[in-house]
C-alpha atoms as a PDB file:
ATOM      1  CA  UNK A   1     -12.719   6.348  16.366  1.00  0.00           C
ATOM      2  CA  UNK A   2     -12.127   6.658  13.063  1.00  0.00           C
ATOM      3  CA  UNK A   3      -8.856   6.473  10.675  1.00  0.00           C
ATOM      4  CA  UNK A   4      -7.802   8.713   7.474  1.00  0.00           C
ATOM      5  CA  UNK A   5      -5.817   7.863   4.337  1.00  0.00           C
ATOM      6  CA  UNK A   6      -3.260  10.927   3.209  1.00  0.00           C
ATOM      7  CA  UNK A   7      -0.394  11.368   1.746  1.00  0.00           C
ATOM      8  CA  UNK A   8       2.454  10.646   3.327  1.00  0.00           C
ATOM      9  CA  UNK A   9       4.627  13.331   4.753  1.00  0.00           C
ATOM     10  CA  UNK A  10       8.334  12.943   6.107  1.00  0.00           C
ATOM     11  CA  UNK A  11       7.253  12.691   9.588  1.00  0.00           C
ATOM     12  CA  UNK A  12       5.538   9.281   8.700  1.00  0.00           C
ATOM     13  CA  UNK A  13       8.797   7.782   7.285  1.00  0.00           C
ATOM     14  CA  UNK A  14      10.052   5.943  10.443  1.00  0.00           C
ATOM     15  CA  UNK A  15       6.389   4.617  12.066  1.00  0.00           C
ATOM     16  CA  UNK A  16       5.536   3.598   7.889  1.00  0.00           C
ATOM     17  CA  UNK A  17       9.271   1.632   8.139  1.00  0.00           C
ATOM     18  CA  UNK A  18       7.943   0.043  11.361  1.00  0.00           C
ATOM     19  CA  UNK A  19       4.702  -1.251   9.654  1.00  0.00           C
ATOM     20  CA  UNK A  20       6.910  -2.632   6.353  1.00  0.00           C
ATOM     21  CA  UNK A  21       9.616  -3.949   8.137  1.00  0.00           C
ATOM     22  CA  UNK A  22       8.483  -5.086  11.655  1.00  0.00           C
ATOM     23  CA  UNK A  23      11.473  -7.575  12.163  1.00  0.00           C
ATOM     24  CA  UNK A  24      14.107  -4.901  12.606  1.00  0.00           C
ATOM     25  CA  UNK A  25      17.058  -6.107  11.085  1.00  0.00           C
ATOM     26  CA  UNK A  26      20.338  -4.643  10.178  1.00  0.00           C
ATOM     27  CA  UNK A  27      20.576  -1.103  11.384  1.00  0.00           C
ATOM     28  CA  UNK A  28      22.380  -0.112   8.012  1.00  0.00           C
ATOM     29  CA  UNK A  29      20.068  -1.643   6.157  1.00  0.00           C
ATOM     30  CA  UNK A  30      17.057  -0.303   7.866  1.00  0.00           C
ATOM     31  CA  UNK A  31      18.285   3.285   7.465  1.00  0.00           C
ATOM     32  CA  UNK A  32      18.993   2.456   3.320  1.00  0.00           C
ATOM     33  CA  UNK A  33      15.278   1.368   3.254  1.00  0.00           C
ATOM     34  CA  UNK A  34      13.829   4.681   5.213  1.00  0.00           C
ATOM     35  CA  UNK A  35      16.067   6.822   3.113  1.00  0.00           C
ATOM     36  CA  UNK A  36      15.040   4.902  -0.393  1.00  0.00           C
ATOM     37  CA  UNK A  37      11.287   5.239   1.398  1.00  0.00           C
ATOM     38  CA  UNK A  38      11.940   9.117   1.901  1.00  0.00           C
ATOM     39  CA  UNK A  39      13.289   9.723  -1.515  1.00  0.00           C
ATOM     40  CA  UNK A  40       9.225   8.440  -3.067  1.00  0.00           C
ATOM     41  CA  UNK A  41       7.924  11.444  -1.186  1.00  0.00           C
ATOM     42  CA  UNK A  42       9.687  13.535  -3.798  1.00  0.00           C
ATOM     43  CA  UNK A  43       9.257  11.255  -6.965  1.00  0.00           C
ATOM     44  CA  UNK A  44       6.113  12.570  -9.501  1.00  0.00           C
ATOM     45  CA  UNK A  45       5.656   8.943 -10.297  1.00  0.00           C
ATOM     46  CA  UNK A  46       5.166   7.729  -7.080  1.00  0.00           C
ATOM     47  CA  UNK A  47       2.276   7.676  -4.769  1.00  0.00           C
ATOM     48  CA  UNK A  48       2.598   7.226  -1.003  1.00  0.00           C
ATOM     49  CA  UNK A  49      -0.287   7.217   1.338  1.00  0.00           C
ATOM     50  CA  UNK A  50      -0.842   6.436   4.813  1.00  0.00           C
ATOM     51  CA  UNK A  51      -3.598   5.738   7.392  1.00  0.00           C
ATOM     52  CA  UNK A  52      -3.435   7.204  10.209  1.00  0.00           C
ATOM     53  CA  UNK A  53      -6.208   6.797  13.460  1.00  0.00           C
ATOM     54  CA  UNK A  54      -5.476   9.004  16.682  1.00  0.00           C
ATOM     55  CA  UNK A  55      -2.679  10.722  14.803  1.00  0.00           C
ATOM     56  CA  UNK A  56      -0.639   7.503  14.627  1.00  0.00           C
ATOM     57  CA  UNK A  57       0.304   5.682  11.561  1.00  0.00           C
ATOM     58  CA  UNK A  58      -1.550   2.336  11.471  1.00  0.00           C
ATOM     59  CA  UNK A  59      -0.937   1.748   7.727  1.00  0.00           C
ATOM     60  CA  UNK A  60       1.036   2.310   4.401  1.00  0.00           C
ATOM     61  CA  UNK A  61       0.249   1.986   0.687  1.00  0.00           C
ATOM     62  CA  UNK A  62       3.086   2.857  -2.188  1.00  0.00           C
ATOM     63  CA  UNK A  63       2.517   2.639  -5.746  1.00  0.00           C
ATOM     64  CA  UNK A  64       4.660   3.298  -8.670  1.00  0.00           C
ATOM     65  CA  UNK A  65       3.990   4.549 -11.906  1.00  0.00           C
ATOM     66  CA  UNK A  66       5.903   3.326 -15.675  1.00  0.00           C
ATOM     67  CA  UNK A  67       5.426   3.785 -19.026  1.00  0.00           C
ATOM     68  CA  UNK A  68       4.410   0.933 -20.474  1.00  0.00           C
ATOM     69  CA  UNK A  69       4.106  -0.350 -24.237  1.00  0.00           C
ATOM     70  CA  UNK A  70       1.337  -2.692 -24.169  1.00  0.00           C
ATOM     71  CA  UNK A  71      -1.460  -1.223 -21.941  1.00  0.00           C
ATOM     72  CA  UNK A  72      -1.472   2.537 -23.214  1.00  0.00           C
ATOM     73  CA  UNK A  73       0.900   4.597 -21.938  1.00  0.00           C
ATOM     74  CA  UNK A  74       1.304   3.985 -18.085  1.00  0.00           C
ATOM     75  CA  UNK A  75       1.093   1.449 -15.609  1.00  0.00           C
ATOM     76  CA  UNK A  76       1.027   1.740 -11.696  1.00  0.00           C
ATOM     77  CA  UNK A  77       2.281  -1.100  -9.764  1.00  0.00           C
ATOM     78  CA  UNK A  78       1.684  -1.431  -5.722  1.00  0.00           C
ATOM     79  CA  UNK A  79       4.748  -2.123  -4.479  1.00  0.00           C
ATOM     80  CA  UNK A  80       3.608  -2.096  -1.007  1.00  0.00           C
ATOM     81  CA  UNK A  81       0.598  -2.406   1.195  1.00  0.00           C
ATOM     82  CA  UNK A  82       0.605  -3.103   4.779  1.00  0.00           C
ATOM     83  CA  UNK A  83      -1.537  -2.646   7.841  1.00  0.00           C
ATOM     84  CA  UNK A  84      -0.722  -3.170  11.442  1.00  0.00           C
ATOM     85  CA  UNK A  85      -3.327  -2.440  14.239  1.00  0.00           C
ATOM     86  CA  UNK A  86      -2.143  -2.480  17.871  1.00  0.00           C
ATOM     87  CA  UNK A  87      -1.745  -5.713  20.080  1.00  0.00           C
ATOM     88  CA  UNK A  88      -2.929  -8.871  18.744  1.00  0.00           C
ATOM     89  CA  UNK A  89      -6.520  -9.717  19.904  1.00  0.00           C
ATOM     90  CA  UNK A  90      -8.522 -12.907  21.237  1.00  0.00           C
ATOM     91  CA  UNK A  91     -12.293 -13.925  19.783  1.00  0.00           C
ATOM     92  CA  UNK A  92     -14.317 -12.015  18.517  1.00  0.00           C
ATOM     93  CA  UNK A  93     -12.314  -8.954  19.411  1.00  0.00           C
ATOM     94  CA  UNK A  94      -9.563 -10.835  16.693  1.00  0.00           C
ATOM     95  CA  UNK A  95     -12.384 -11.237  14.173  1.00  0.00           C
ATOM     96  CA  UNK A  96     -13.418  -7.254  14.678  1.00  0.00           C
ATOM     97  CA  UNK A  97      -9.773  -6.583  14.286  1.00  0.00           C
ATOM     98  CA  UNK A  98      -9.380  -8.244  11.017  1.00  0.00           C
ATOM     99  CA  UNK A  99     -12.486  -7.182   9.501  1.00  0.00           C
ATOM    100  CA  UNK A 100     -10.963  -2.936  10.888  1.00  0.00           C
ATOM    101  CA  UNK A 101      -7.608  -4.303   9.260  1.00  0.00           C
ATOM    102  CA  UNK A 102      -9.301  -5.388   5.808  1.00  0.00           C
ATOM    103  CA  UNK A 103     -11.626  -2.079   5.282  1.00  0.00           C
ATOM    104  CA  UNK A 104      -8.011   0.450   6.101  1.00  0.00           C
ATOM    105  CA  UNK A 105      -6.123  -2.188   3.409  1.00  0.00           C
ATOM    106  CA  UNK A 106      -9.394  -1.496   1.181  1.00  0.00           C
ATOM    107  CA  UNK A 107      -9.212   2.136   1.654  1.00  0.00           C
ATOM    108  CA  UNK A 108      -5.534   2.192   0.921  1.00  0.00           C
ATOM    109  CA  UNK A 109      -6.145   0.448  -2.057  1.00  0.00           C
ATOM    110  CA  UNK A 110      -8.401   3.060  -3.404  1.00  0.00           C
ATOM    111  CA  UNK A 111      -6.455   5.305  -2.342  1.00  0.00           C
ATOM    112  CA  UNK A 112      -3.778   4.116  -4.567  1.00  0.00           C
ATOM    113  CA  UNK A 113      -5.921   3.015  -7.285  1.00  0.00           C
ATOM    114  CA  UNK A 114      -7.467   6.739  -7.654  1.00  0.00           C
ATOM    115  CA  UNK A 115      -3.976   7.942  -7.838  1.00  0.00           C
ATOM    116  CA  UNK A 116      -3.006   5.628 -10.715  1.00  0.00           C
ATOM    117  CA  UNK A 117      -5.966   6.788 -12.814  1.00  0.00           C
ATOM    118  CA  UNK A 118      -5.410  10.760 -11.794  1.00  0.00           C
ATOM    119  CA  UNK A 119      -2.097  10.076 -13.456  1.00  0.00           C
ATOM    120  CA  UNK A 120      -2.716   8.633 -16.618  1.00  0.00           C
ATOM    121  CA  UNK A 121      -2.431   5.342 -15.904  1.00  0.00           C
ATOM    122  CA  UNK A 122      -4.364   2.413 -17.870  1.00  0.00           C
ATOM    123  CA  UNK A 123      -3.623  -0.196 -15.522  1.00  0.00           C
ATOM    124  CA  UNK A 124      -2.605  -0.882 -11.743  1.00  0.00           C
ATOM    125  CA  UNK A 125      -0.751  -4.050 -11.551  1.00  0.00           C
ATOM    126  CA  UNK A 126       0.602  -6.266  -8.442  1.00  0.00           C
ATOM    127  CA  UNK A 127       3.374  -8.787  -8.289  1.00  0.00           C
ATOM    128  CA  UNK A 128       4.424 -11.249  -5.813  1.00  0.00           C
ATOM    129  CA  UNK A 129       4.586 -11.689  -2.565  1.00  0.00           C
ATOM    130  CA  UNK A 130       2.276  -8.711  -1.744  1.00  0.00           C
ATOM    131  CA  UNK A 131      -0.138 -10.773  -4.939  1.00  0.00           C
ATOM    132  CA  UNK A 132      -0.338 -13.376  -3.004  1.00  0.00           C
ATOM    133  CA  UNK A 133      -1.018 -11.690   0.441  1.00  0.00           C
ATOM    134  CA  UNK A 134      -4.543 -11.210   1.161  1.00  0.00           C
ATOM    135  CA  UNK A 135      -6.262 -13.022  -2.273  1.00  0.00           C
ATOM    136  CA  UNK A 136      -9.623 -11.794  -0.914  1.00  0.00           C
ATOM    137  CA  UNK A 137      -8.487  -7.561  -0.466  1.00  0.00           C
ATOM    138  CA  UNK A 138      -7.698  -8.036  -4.433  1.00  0.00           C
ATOM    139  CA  UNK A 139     -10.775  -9.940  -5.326  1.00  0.00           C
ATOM    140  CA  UNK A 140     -12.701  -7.135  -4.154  1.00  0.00           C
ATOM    141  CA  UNK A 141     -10.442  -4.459  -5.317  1.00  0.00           C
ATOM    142  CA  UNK A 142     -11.365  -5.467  -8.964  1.00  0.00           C
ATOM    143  CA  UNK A 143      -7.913  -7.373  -9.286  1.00  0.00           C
ATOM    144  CA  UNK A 144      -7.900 -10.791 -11.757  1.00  0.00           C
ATOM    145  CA  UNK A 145      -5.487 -12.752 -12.279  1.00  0.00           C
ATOM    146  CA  UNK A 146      -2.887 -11.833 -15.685  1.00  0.00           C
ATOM    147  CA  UNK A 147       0.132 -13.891 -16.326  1.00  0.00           C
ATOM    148  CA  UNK A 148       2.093 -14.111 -13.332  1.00  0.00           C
ATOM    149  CA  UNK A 149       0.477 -10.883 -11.556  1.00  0.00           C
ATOM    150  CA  UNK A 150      -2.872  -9.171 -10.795  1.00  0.00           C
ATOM    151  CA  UNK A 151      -3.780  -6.646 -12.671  1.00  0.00           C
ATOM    152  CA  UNK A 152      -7.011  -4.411 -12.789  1.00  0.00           C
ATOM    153  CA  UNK A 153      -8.152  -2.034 -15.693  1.00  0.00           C
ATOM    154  CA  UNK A 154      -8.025   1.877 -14.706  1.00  0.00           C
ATOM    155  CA  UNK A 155     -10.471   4.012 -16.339  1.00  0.00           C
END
């Protein structure tokens, strides 16, 4: 079975809320998030893309475009990347799972990055915690270290 990246629709807002914020939390809080979440499905300069296998939601990718002074004249920052397969595995089946879970990040990623460059963008940048998340995902995504975030050239 395969999985697809798309653009997010409003149908995907809850099950992408579920994959960003698995702990629950505050029910006021968690409907401020899926509303602020909604409102990026409407924004020009943001992209939101999900992956989806068996018509359910198994991952989420958001990016958001400035303008910037430095770089040229935009910059797209991922302000959110997650993945979350089903039930946690054993053995190999755990290894399988993380090597599925690392090519859907990877496509996401692309996914995003593509985006960034279809909109002008010079640069796609990433800042803490999600930097630090997954070192390897960015490594291979083209992503080097600049100042206090990763950052990759667009182009």
């Amino acid at each position: 079975m395969d999985y697809h990246v798309r653009s997010a629709r409003l149908t995907d807002v809850e099950p992408a809320m579920r994959i960003l914020m698995p702990d629950g939390g505050d029910p006021l809080q968690q409907r401020d998030d899926a509303d602020r979440f909604r409102s990026l499905l409407f924004i020009p300069s943001a992209t939101v893309v999900v992956a989806e296998l068996e018509r359910r939601v198994i991952g989420v990718g958001v990016l958001s475009i400035r303008p910037t002074v430095r770089s040229g004249p935009y910059v797209g920052t991922i302000d959110e990347l997650a993945v979350r397969l089903g039930a946690g595995s054993t053995g190999s089946d755990a290894d399988a799972a993380d090597m599925r879970r690392s090519d859907i990040a990877r496509s996401i990623l692309e996914q995003l990055v593509g985006s960034a460059r279809n909109k002008g963008c010079t640069r796609v940048e990433v800042t803490d915690p999600l930097a630090t998340a997954e070192p390897a995902l960015w490594e291979r995504g083209g992503f080097a270290k600049r100042g206090t975030l990763l950052s990759r050239a667009v182009g």
